[in-house]
Each structure stands twice: as structure tokens, then as C-alpha cells.
Protein backbone atom coordinates (compact mmCIF):
# COMPACT_ATOMS: atom_id res chain seq x y z
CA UNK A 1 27.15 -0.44 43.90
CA UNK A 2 27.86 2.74 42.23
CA UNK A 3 25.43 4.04 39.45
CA UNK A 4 26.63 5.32 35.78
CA UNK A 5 28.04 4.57 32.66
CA UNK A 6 32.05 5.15 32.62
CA UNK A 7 31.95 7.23 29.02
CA UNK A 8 35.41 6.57 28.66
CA UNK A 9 35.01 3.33 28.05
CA UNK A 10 35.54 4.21 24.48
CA UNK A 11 39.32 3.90 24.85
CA UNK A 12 39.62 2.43 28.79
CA UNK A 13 37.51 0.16 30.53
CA UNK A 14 33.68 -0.51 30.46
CA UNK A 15 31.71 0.46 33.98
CA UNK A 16 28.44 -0.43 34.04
CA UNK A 17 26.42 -0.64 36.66
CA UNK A 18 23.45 -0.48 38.65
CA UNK A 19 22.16 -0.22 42.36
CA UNK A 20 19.94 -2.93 43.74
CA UNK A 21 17.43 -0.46 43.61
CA UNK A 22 17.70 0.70 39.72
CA UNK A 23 17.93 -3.37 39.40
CA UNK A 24 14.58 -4.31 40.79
CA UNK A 25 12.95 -1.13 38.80
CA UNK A 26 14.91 -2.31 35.56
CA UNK A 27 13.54 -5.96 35.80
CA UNK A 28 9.60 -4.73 36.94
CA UNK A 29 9.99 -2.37 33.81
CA UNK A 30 11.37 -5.41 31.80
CA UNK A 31 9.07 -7.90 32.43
CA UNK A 32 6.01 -5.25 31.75
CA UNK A 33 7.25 -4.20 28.29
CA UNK A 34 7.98 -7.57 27.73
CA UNK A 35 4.71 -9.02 28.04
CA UNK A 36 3.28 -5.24 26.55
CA UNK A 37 5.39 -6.00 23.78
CA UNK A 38 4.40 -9.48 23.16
CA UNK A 39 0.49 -8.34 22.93
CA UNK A 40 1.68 -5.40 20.24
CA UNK A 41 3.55 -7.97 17.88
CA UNK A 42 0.74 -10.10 18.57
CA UNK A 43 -1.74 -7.27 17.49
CA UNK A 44 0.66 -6.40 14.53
CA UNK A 45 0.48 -10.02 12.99
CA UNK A 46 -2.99 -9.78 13.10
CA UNK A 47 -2.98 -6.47 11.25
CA UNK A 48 -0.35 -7.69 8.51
CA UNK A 49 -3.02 -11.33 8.24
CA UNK A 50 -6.07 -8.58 7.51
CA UNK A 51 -4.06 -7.27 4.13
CA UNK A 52 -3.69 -4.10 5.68
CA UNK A 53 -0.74 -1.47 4.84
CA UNK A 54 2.25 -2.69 6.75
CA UNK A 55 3.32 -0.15 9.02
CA UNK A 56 7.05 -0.46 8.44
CA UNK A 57 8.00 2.54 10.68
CA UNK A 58 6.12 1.41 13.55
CA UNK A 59 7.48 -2.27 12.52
CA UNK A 60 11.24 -0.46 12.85
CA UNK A 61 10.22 1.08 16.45
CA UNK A 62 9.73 -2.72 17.35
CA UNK A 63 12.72 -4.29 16.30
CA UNK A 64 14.22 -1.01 18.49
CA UNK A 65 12.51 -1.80 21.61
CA UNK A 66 13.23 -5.19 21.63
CA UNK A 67 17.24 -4.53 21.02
CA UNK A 68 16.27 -2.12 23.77
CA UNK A 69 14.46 -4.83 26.16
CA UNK A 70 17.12 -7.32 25.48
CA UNK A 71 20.38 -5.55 26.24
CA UNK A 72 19.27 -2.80 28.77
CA UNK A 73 19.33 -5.77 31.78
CA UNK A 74 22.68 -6.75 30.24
CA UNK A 75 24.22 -3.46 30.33
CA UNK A 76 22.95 -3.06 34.58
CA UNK A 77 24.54 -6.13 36.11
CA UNK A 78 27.96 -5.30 37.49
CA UNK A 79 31.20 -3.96 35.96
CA UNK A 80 32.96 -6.88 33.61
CA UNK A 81 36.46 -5.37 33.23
CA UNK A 82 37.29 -8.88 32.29
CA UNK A 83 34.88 -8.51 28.97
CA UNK A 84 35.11 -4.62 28.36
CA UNK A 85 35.25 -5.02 24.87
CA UNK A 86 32.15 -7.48 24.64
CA UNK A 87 30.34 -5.16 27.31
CA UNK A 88 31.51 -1.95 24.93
CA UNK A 89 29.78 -3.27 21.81
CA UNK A 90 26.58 -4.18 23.58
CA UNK A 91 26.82 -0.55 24.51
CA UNK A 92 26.97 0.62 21.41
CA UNK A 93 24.57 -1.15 19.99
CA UNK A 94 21.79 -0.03 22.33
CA UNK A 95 23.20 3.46 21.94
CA UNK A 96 22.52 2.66 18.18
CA UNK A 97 18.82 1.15 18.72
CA UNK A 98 17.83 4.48 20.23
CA UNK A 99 19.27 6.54 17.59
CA UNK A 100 17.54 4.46 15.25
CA UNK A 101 14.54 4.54 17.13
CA UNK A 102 14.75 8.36 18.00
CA UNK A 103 14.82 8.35 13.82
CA UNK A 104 11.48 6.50 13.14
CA UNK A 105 9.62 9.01 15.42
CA UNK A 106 10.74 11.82 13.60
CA UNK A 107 9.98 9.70 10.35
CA UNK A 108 6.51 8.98 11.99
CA UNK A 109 5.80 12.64 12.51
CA UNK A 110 6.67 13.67 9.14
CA UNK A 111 4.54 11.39 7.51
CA UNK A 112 1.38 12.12 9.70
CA UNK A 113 2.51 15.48 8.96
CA UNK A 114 2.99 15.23 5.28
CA UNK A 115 0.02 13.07 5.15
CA UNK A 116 -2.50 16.03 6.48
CA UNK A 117 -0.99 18.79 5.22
CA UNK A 118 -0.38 17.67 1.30
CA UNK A 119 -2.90 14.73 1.66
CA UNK A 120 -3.16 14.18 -2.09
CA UNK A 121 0.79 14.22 -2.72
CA UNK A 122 0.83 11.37 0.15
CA UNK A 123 -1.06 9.54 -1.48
CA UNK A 124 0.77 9.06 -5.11
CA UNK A 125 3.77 8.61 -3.46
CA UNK A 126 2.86 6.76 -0.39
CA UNK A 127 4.31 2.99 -1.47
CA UNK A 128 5.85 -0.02 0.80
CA UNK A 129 8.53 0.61 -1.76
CA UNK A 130 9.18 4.17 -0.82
CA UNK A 131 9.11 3.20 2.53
CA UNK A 132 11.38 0.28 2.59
CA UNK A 133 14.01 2.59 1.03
CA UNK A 134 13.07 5.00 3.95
CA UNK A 135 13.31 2.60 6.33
CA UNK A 136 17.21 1.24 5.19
CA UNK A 137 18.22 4.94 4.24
CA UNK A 138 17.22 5.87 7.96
CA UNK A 139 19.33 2.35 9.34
CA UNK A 140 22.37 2.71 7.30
CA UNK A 141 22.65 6.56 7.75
CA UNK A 142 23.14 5.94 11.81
CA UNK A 143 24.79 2.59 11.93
CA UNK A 144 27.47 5.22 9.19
CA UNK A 145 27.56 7.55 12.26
CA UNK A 146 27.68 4.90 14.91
CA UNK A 147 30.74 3.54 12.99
CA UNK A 148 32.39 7.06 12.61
CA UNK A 149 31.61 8.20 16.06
CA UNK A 150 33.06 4.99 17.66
CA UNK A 151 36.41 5.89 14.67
CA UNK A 152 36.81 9.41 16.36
CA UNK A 153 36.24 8.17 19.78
CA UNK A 154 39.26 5.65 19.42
CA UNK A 155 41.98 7.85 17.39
CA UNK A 156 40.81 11.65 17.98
CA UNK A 157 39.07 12.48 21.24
CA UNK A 158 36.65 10.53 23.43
CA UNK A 159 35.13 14.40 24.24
CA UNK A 160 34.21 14.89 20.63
CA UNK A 161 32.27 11.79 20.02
CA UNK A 162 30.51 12.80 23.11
CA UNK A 163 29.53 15.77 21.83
CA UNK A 164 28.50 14.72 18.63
CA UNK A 165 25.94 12.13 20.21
CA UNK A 166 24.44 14.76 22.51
CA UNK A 167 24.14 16.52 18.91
CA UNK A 168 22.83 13.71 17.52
CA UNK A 169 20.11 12.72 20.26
CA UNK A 170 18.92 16.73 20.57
CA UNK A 171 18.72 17.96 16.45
CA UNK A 172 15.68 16.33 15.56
CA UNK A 173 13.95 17.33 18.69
CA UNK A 174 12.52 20.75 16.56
CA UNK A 175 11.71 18.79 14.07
CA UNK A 176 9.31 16.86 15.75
CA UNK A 177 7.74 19.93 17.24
CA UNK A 178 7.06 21.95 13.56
CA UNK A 179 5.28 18.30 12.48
CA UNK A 180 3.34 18.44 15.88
CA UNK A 181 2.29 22.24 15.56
CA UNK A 182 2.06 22.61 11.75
CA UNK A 183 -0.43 18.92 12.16
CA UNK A 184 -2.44 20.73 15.23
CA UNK A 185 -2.48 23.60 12.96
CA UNK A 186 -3.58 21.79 9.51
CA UNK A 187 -6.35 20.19 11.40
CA UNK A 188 -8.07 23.04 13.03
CA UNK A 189 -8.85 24.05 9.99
CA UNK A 190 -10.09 21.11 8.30
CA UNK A 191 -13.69 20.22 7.91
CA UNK A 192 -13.52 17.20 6.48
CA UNK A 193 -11.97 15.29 9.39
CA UNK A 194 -14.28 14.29 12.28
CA UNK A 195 -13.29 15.27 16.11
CA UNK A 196 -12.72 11.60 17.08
CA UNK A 197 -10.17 11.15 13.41
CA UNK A 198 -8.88 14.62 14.73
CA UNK A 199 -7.82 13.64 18.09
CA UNK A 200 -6.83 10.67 17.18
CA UNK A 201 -4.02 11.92 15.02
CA UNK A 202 -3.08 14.67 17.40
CA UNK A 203 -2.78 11.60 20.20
CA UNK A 204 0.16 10.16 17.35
CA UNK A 205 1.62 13.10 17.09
CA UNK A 206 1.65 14.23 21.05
CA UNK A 207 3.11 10.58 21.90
CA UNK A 208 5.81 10.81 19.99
CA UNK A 209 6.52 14.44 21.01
CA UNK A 210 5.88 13.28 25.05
CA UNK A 211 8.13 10.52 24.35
CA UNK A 212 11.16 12.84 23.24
CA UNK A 213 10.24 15.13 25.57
CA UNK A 214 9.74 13.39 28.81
CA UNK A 215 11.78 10.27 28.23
CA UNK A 216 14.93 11.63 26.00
CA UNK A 217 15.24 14.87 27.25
CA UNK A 218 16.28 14.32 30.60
CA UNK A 219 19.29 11.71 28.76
CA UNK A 220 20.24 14.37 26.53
CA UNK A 221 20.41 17.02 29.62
CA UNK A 222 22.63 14.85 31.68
CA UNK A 223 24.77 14.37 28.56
CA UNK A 224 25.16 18.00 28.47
CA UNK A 225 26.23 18.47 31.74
CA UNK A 226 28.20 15.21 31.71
CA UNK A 227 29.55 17.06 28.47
CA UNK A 228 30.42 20.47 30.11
CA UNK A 229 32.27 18.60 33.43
CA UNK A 230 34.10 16.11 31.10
CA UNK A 231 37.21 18.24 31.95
CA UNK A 232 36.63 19.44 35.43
CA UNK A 233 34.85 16.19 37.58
CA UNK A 234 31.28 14.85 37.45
CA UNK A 235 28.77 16.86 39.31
CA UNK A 236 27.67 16.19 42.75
CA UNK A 237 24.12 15.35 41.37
CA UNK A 238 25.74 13.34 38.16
CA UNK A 239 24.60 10.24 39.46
CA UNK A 240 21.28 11.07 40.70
CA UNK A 241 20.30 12.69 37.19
CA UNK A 242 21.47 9.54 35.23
CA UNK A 243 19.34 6.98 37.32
CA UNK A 244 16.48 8.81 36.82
CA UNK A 245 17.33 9.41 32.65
CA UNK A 246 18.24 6.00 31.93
CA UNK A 247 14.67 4.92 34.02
CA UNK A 248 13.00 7.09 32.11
CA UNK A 249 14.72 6.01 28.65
CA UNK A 250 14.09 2.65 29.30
CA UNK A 251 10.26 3.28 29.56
CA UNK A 252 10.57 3.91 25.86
CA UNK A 253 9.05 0.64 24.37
CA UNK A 254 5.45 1.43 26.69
CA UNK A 255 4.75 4.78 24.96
CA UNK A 256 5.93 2.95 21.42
CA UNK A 257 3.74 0.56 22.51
CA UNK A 258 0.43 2.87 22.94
CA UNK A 259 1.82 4.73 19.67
CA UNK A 260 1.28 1.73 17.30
CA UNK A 261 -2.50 1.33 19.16
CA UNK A 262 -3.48 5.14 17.53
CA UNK A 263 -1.95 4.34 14.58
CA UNK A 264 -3.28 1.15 13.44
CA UNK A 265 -6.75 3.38 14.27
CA UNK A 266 -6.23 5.72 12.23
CA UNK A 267 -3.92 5.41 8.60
CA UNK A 268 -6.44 4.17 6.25
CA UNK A 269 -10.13 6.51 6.99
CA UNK A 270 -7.77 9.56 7.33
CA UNK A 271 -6.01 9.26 4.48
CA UNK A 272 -9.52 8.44 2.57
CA UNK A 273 -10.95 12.05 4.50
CA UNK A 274 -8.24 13.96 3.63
CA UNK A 275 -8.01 12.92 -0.08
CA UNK A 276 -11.75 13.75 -0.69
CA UNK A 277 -11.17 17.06 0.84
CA UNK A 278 -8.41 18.21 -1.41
CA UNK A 279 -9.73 16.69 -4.46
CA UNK A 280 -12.97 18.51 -3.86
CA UNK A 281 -11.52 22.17 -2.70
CA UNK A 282 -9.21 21.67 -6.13
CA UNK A 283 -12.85 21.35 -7.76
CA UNK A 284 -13.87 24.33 -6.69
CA UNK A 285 -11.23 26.39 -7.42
CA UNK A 286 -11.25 24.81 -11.18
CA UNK A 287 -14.98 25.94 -11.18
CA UNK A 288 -14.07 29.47 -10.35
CA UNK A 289 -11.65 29.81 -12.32
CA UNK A 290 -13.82 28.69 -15.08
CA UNK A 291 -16.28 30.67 -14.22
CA UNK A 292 -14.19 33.94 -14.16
């Protein structure tokens, strides 16, 4: 059977389907993450029994990968013209779950960011309040575009939507880089915080920037060029480039996986480190002032 996602499904039919060889790689990969993901929930209960912080984003990357999980072996059976519109909306929704997830990493980076950088400002604001509003802002801002996209798909131009997605996927992407360098930056110059803590934080940080990198990226490049030859035919090597993406994107919930591993290391003595730091070089600097 043919590989690829028919795009203009939007206002059409639905094709989507998979070769017998993306099928057996898609069900491995499924029943991995599944049990991966099952050990990392399992791991997270046992973190929320301790009374530790909850780690809402990290809890939000879960309920992603599973939507993920879940639909991805729907979407890759065979072409169901019969059901396009039930087939359409599952599509959208997992196009949705990776925006939203896509979201949380850049949230993630932020705060690790924020959190090293103005340690002392992350901590009087730092609240499961905060971060529940966080959480829904980040939800109902993209489910808003998901709704608008799918609006502008249907009445103005299929081509437009498009675009705006491949927008959509690729605009955080320097984000995530600044937190990743300012971070590497902010730490080589601290003191306080012990090689292990250091690399520790830096693993966070590089995860989440490998997993936009190495598993997004290649998506959002064959969007492009899916993009650019929406007018004028589907390259030769179309098909070949969007096996090998949606692979790739589907490896998502491993590396989301490992991320919530470093993190549950890592919150609470780094945030205690970094605190004490601050605190003290403000000390100083109120001593010389003083003194002066």
C-alpha cells in the first residue's frame, strides 16, 4: 500500500495509510512505549504518594503521548473513505496532541530556564496554582488554533492552514534553543551547583532540544517541501521523507519518557542550591554597599 497522509483531506477524502513495513515498525514502537509508558505513570504515582511537587508539565507530556500511542495505529491501517470524517477528526486530534505536547517542552525549558537563571523569583512564584493556569492557558490556546485552522481549512484555503501548522510546529523551535544555551550558560558560571546537579539539568534541557530536533524537525521539513509542491506535484522522494518523519515522530513518548526520569532527579535540591546562592551573593552585595 501506498505511504502518506492525503492533506487534503481537510475538504476531500481522508488517505491514510501505511506499508506492511511502516506497520510492523509502528506496532514494535507501540508496544515498547506502551509498556515504557506504563513503568513512567507507574513511577509518577509513586512520586505524587511521596508528597512531592506534582510535575504538571511533565503530567501534560503524558496525557500527550498516550493520545499519541492510542491513535497513531489508528491513523496507519488502510484508507476508510467510507468514515473520512471519523478518520479526519482522529487526525486532528493527534495533530493537536503534538502541538500540545510540542508546547509543554518549550514550557519545560523555560522553567528550568527561569528556574536557574532568576532562581529566587522561581521560587515566590513557583505554585501548582500558577501552573495549573499554565497548563489550561497552554491547552486552550492550541485547541483555539486547532479550531481556527480546521475553520480556514474548510471555507478559505486548504494551502493556508498548511502553512500555518508548519508555522506553528517550527516557531518555538528558537525558543527552546535560547533556554538551552542561556541554561548551559547560567550554569558554567555557578558555583553553587555540583557537576552531577549540573549535568543533570543540562541532560533536561538537551532532551527536550534532541527531541525537537531529531524527532520534529524532519516532520516540519517534509511539511515544507510538501508546502512548496502543494501546487506543482509531490516530490519524487515525498514519500520516502514522510515514512521516515512520522517514524521518527512517533518515537516521541521514549525520549518524554527518559525526560520525566532527569526531572523527577533533579526539581527539589536544585531549586534549594540555587536559592542559597542568590540569597547569599544578594548578601554580599548589601555588605558592600554598606560598607562603602
Amino acid at each position: 500500500m501506498r505511504s502518506g497522509v492525503n492533506y487534503s483531506a481537510y475538504s476531500t477524502t481522508v488517505t491514510i495509510c501505511a506499508s506492511s513495513s511502516e506497520m510492523v515498525v509502528i506496532w514494535i514502537i507501540f508496544s515498547i512505549e506502551f509498556v515504557v509508558m506504563c513503568l513512567a505513570l507507574y513511577g509518577l504515582c509513586c512520586l505524587l504518594r511521596s508528597n512531592h511537587a506534582v510535575p504538571l508539565f511533565v503530567i501534560n507530556l503524558f496525557v500527550c503521548d498516550i493520545i499519541q500511542i492510542c491513535v497513531k495505529p489508528v491513523m496507519n491501517f488502510c484508507t476508510l473513505n467510507e468514515q473520512k470524517n471519523a478518520i479526519f477528526f482522529v487526525f486532528q486530534v493527534y495533530i493537536l496532541s503534538i502541538m500540545v505536547n510540542v508546547g509543554f517542552m518549550v514550557c519545560i525549558s523555560v522553567e528550568r530556564y527561569i528556574m536557574i537563571k532568576y532562581p529566587v523569583w522561581y521560587r515566590l512564584h513557583h505554585s501548582c496554582r500558577n501552573l495549573v493556569l499554565i497548563s489550561l492557558l497552554v491547552w486552550a490556546t492550541l485547541c483555539g488554533y486547532m479550531v481556527i485552522d480546521i475553520i480556514i481549512a474548510v471555507k478559505v484555503d486548504v494551502e493556508l492552514a498548511f502553512l500555518l501548522n508548519v508555522i506553528m510546529f517550527f516557531v518555538p523551535y528558537p525558543l527552546v534553543v535560547f533556554c538551552f544555551v542561556g541554561s548551559w550558560k547560567a550554569l558554567s558560571h555557578s558555583v553553587a551547583v555540583t557537576p552531577d546537579e549540573r549535568k543533570r539539568i543540562l541532560m533536561i534541557l538537551a532532551l527536550v532540544l534532541f527531541n525537537y530536533t531529531v524527532l520534529f524537525l524532519p516532520s516540519i521539513v517534509q511539511n515544507i517541501i510538501f508546502a512548496v509542491s502543494f501546487k506543482h506535484g509531490i516530490s519524487s522522494y515525498y514519500d520516502s521523507l514522510h515514512s521516515v518523519s512520522g517514524i521518527m515522530m512517533y518515537l516521541n513518548p521514549l525520549a518524554d519518557s527518559l525526560l520525566y526520569v532527569f526531572i523527577r532527579k533533579d526539581a527539589h535540591s536544585m531549586l534549594t542550591f540555587l536559592c542559597c546562592k542568590k540569597l547569599h551573593e544578594n548578601q554580599v552585595e548589601l555588605m558592600v554597599d554598606g560598607s562603602g
